[in-house]
Protein backbone atom coordinates (compact mmCIF):
# COMPACT_ATOMS: atom_id res chain seq x y z
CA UNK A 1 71.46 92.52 96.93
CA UNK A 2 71.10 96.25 97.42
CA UNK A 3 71.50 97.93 93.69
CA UNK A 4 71.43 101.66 93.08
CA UNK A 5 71.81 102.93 89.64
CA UNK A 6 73.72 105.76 87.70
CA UNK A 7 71.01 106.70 84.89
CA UNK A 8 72.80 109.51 82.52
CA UNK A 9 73.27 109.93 79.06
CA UNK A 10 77.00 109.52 79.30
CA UNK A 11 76.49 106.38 80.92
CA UNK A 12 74.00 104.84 78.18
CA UNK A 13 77.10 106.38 75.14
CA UNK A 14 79.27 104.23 77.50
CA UNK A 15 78.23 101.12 77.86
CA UNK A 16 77.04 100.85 73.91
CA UNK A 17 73.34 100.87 73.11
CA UNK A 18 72.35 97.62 73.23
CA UNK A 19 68.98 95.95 75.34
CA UNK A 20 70.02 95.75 79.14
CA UNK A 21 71.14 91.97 80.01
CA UNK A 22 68.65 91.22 83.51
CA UNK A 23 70.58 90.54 85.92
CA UNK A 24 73.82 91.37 85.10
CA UNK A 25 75.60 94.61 87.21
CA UNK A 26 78.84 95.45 86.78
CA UNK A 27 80.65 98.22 89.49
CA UNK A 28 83.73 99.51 89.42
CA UNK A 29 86.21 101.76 91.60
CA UNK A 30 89.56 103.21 91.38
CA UNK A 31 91.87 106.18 92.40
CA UNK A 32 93.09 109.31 90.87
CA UNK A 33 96.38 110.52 92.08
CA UNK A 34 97.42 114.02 91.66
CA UNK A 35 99.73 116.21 93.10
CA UNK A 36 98.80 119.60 93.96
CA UNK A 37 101.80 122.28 92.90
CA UNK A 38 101.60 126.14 94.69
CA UNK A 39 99.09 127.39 92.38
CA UNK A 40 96.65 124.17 92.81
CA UNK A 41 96.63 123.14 89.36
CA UNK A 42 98.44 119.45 89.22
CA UNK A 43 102.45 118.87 88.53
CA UNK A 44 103.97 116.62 86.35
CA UNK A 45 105.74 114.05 88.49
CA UNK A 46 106.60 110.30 88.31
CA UNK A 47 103.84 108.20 90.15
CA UNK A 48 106.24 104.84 89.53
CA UNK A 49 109.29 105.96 91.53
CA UNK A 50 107.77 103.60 94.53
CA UNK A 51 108.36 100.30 95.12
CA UNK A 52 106.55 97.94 92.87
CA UNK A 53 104.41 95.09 95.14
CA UNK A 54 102.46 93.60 91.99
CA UNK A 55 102.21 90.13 91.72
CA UNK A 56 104.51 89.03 89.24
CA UNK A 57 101.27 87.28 87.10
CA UNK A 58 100.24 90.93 86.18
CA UNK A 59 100.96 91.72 82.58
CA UNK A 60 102.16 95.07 81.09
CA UNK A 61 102.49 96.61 77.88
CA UNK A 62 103.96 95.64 74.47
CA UNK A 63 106.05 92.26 76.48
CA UNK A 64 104.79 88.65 77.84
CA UNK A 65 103.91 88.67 80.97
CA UNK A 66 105.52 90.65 83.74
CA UNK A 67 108.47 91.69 81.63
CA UNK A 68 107.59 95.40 81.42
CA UNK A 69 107.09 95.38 85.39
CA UNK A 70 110.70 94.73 85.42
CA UNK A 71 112.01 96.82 82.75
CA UNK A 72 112.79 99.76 85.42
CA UNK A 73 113.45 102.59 83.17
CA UNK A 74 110.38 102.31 80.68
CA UNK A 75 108.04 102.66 84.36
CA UNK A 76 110.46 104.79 86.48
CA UNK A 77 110.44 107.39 83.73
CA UNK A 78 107.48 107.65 82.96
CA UNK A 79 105.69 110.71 84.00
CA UNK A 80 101.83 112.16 83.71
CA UNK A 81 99.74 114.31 85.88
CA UNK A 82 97.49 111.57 87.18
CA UNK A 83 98.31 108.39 88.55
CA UNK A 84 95.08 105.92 87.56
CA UNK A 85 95.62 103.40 90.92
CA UNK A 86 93.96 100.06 90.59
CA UNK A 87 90.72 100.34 88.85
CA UNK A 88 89.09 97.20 89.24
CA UNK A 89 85.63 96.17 87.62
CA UNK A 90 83.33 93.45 88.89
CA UNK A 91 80.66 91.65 87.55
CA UNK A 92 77.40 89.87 88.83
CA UNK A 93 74.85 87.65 87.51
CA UNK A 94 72.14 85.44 87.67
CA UNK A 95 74.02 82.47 86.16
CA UNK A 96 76.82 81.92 83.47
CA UNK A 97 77.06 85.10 81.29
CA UNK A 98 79.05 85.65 78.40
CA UNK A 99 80.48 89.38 77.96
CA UNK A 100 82.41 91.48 76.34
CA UNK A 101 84.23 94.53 78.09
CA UNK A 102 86.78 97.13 77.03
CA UNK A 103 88.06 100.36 78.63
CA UNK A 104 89.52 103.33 76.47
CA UNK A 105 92.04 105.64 78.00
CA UNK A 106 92.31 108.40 76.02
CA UNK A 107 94.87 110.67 77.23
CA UNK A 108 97.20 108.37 79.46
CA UNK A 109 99.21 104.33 79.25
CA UNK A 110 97.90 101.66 81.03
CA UNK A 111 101.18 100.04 82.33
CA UNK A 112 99.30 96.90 84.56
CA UNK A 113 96.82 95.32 83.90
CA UNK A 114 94.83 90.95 84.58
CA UNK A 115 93.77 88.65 83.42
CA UNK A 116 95.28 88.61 79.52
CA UNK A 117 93.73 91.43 77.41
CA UNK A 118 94.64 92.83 73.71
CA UNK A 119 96.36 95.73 73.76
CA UNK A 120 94.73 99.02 71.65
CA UNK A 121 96.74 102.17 71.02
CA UNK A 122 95.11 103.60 74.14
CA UNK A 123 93.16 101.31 76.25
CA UNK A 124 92.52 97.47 76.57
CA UNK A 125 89.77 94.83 74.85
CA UNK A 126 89.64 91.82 77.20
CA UNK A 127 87.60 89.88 74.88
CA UNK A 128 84.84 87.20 75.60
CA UNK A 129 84.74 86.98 79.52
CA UNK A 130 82.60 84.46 81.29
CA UNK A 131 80.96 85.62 84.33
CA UNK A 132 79.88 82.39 85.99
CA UNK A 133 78.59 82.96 90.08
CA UNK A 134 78.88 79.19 90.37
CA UNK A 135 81.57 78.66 89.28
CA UNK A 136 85.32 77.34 91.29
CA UNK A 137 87.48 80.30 91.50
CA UNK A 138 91.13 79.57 90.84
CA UNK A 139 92.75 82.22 91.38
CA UNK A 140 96.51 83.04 91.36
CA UNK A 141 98.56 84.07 94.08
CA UNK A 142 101.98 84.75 95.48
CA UNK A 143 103.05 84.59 98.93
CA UNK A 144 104.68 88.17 99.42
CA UNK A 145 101.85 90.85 100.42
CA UNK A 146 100.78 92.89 97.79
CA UNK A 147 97.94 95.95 97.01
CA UNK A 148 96.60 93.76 94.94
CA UNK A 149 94.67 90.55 96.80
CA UNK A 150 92.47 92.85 99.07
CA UNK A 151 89.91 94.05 96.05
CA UNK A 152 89.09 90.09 95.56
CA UNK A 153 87.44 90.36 98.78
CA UNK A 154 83.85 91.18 97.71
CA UNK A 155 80.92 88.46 96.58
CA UNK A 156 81.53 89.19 92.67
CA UNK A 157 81.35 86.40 90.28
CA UNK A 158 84.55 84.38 89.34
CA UNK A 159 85.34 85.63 85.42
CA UNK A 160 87.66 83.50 83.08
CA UNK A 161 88.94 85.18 80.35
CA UNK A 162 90.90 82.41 78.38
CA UNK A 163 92.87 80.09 80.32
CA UNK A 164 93.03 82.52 83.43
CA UNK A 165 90.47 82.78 86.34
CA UNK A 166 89.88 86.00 88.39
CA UNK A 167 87.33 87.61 90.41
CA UNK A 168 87.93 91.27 89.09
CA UNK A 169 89.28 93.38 85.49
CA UNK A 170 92.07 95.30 86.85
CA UNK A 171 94.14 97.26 85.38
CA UNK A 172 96.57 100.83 86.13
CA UNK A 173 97.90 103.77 84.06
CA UNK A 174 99.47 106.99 84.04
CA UNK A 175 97.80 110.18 82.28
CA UNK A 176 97.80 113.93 81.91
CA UNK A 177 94.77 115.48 81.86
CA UNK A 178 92.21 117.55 84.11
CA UNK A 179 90.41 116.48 87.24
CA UNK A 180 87.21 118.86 88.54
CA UNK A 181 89.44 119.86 92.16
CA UNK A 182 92.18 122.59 93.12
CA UNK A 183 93.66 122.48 95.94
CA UNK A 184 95.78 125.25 97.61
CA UNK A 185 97.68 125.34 101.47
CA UNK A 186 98.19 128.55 102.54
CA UNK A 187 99.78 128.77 106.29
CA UNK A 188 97.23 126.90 107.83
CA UNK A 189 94.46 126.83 105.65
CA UNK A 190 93.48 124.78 102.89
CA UNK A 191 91.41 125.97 99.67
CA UNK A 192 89.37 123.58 97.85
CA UNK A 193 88.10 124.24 94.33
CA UNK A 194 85.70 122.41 92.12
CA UNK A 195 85.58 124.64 88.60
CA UNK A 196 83.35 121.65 87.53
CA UNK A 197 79.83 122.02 86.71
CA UNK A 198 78.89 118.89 89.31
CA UNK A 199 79.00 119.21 92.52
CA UNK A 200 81.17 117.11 94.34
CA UNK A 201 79.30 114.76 96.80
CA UNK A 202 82.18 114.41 99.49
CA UNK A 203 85.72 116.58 99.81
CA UNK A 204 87.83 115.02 102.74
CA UNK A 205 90.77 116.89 103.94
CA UNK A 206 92.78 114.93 105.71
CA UNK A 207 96.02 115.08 107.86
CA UNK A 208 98.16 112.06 108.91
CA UNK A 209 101.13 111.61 111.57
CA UNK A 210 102.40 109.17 113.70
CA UNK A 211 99.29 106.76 113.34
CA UNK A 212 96.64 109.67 114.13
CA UNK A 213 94.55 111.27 111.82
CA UNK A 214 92.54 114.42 111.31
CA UNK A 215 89.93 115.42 108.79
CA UNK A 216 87.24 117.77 107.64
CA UNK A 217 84.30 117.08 105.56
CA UNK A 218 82.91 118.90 102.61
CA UNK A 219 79.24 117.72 101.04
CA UNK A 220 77.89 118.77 97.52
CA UNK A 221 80.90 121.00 96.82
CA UNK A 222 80.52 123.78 94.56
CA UNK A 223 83.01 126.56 93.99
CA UNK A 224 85.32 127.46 96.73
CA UNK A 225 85.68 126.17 100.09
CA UNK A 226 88.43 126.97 102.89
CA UNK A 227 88.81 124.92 106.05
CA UNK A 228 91.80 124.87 108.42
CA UNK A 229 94.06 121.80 108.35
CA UNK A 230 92.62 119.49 110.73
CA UNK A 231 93.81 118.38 114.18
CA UNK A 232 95.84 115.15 114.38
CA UNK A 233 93.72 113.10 116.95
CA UNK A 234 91.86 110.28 115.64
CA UNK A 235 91.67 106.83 114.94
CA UNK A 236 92.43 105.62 110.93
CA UNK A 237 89.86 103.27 111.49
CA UNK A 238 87.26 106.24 112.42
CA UNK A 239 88.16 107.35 108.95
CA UNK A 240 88.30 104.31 107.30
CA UNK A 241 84.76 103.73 108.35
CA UNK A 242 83.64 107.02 107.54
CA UNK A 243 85.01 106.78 103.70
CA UNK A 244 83.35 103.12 103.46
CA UNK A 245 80.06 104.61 104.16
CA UNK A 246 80.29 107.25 101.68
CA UNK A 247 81.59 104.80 99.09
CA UNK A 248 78.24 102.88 99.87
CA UNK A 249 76.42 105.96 99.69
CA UNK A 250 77.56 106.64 95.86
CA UNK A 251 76.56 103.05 94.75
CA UNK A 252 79.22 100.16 95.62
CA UNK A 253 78.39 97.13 97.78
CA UNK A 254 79.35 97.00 101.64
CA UNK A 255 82.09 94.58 100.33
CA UNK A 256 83.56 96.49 97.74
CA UNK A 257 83.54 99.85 99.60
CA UNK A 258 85.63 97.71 102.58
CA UNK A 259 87.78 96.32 99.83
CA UNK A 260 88.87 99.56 98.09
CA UNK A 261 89.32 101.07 101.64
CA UNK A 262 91.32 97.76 102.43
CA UNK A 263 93.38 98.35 99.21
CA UNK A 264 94.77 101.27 100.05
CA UNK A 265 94.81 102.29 103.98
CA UNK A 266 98.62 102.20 104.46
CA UNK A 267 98.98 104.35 101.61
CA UNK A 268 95.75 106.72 102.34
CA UNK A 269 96.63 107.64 105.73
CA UNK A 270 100.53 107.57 105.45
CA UNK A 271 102.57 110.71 107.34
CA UNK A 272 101.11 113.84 104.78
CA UNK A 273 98.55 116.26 104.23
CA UNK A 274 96.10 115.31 101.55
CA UNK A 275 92.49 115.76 99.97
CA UNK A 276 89.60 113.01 98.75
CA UNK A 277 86.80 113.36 96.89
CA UNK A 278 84.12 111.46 95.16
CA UNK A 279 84.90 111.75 91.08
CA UNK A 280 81.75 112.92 89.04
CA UNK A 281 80.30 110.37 87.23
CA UNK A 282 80.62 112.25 83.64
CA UNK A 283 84.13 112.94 84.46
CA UNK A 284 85.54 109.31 84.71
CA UNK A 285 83.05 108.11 82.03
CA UNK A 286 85.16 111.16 80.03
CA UNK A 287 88.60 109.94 81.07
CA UNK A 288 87.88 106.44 80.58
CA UNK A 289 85.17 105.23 78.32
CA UNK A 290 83.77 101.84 79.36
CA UNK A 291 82.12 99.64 77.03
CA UNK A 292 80.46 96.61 78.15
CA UNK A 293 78.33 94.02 75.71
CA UNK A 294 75.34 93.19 76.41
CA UNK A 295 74.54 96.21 78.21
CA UNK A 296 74.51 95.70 82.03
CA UNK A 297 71.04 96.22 83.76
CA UNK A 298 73.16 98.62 86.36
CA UNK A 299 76.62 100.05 86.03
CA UNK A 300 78.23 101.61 88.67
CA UNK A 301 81.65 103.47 88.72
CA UNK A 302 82.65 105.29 91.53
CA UNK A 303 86.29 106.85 90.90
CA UNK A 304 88.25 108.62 94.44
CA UNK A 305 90.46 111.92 93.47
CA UNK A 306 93.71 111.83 95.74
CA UNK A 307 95.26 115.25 95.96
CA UNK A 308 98.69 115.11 97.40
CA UNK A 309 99.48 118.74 99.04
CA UNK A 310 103.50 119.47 99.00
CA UNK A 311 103.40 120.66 102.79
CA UNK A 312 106.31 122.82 104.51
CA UNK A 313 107.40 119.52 106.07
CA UNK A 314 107.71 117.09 102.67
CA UNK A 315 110.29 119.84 101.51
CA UNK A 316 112.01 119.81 104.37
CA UNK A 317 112.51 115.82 104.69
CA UNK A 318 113.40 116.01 100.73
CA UNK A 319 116.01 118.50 101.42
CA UNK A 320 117.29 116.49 104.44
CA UNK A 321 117.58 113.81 102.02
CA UNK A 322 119.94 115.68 99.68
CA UNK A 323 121.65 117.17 102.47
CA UNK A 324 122.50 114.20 104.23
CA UNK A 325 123.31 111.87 100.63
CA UNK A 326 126.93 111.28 100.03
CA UNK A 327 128.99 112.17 96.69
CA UNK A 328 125.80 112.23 94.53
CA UNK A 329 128.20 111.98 91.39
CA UNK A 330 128.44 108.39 92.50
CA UNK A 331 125.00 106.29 90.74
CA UNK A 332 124.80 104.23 93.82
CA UNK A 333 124.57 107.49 96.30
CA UNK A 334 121.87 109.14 93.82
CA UNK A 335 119.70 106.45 93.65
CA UNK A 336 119.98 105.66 96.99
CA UNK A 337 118.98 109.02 97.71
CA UNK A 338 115.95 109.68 95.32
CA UNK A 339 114.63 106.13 96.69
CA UNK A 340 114.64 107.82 99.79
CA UNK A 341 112.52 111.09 98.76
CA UNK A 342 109.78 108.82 97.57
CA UNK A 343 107.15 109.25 94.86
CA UNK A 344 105.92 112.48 96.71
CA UNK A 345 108.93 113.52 97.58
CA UNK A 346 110.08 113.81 93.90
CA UNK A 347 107.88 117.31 93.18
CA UNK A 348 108.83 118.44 96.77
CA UNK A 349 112.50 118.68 95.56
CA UNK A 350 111.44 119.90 92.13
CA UNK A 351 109.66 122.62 94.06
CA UNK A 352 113.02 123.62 95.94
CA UNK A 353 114.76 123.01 92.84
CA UNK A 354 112.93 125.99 90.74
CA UNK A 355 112.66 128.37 93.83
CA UNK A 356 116.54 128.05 94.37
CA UNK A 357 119.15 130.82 93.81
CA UNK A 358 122.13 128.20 95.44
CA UNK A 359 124.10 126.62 93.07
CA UNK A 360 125.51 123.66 95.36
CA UNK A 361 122.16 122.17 96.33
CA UNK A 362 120.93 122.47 92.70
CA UNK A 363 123.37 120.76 91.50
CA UNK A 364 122.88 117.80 93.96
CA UNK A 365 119.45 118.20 93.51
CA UNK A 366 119.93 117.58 89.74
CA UNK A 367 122.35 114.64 90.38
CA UNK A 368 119.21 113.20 92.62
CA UNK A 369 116.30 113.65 90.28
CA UNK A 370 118.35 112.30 87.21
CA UNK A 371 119.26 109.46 89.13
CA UNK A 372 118.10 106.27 87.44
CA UNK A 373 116.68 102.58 89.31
């Protein structure tokens, strides 16, 4: 088993301080989902408006399980900078392993999260968790296709946290606060910022139509960058491949790096222009404190930024959408219309919305962005 490990102070304040378990590694990935307004900085949008493919098992906050999944105003309203996309953590050992592990998330809601875990005013405590590599895993599952079943595709250890089995902690949230990456289109060119004092190992920029995909690559960004928006002519696959490697390359498992990539392909390379880069290490251990007990002998926690760019073309399909709705003072025709704009369609309209001097389209803009589930 190939192990590489993150040694830093913030990483020892982390984890707690007690004498490293041997044996026992724990990695972790996830996705930060921004959207980049016309100065770069990130807007305030509502990451929930998609459709929901969770696995009805998954619990959310303050209800028994499921119930806040299907309360559609408390998640369709709810609004950040950041969308926190499937973390998950796994966990490997020698033999059975009892651990404790709890993640803090300081300036956002979780809203999903399994197995069962106690609820804190801003983050999770899972409890006593047995890691146990020999053991049967169990695990649930529903027959519709969901994000969720690709991430148990790696060679972790089965965990059973009360009654419940799973291979994988996983858990989502919404959040507002800063990420180390700007991003700016102008015309034809994109600008890439990292304010940060860590470099940024990887930057992707990539552009996806019609099944094709172009991209550029940035290493060990510092500063400013500008490259031109890339050609549309390869294969997702190429890309796919290329992100696995530099998944590898920042600590995960072969397995793990092809199950994140798994996770989310049909949403990575959908129709769009967007950016991806490799999270600093201090930044996530900022955003969301981990603390495992005993300490792990390696802890790894690799964390993709997504920036969303609101293109020329995702205002035009959002106001196509509103153009072609019918009498938006009907519910039915609203909704049916801001289901249609999608969750990155949403700030595209807002966008049109506050540049507008036209009364008629802001007012069925309005009547599309208050529209409720």
């Amino acid at each position: 088993m190939k192990k590489i490990v993150i040694v830093s102070m913030l990483s020892v304040l982390s984890v707690g301080m007690s004498t490293p378990t041997t044996g026992l590694v724990v990695h972790e990935w996830g996705t930060f989902t921004t959207v980049a307004g016309r100065d770069g900085a990130a807007v305030d949008w509502r990451p929930l408006l998609a459709p929901d493919d969770l696995p009805s098992f998954v619990y959310g906050p303050q209800s028994s399980r499921g119930k806040f999944r299907r309360d559609l105003n408390a998640k369709f309203n709810l609004s950040g900078l950041v969308r926190m996309e499937t973390p998950v953590i796994y966990f490997y050992a020698e033999g059975p392993t009892e651990v404790s592990a709890k993640v803090e998330f300081p300036r956002g809601n979780l809203t999903e999260w399994y197995p069962a875990a106690k609820e804190l005013p801003r983050g999770l405590d899972w409890g006593r968790i047995l890691v146990d590599p020999g053991g049967a895993a169990q695990l649930p599952r529903e027959s519709r296709p969901s994000h969720y079943y690709p991430a148990r595709e790696t060679d972790a250890a089965p965990l059973r946290v009360g009654n419940e089995t799973e291979k994988l902690l996983f858990y989502r949230g919404v959040g507002s606060f800063a990420l180390p990456v700007q991003v700016t289109l102008d015309g034809s060119t994109v600008t890439v910022i990292n304010p940060g004092r860590d470099a940024i190992s990887r930057v992707f920029v990539l552009e996806s139509r019609g099944g094709k995909v172009g991209f550029r690559t940035l290493k060990d960004l510092k500063g400013e960058a500008k490259v031109d928006r890339p050609q549309v002519v390869e294969s997702p696959q190429i890309l796919g491949k290329v992100l696995e490697r530099s998944l590898v390359e920042e600590g995960l498992f072969e397995k793990e790096a092809a199950a994140m990539v798994k996770t989310w392909q049909d949403s990575w390379f959908e129709d769009g222009l967007r950016v991806f880069y490799l999270v600093p290490v201090r930044v996530v251990g900022a955003v969301l404190p981990l603390t495992i007990d005993p300490k792990p002998a390696e802890l790894v926690r690799v964390f993709v930024g997504r920036v969303e760019l609101i293109t020329t073309e995702l205002e035009k399909a959002a106001l196509a959408t509103v153009d072609a709705a019918g009498d938006l003072t009907r519910p039915e025709e609203a909704k049916k219309a801001l289901s249609k704009l999608g969750r990155f369609g949403e700030p595209a309209l807002r966008n049109l919305l506050a540049a507008s001097s036209d009364p008629a389209f802001k007012s069925r803009a309005l009547a599309v962005l208050a529209a409720g589930p």
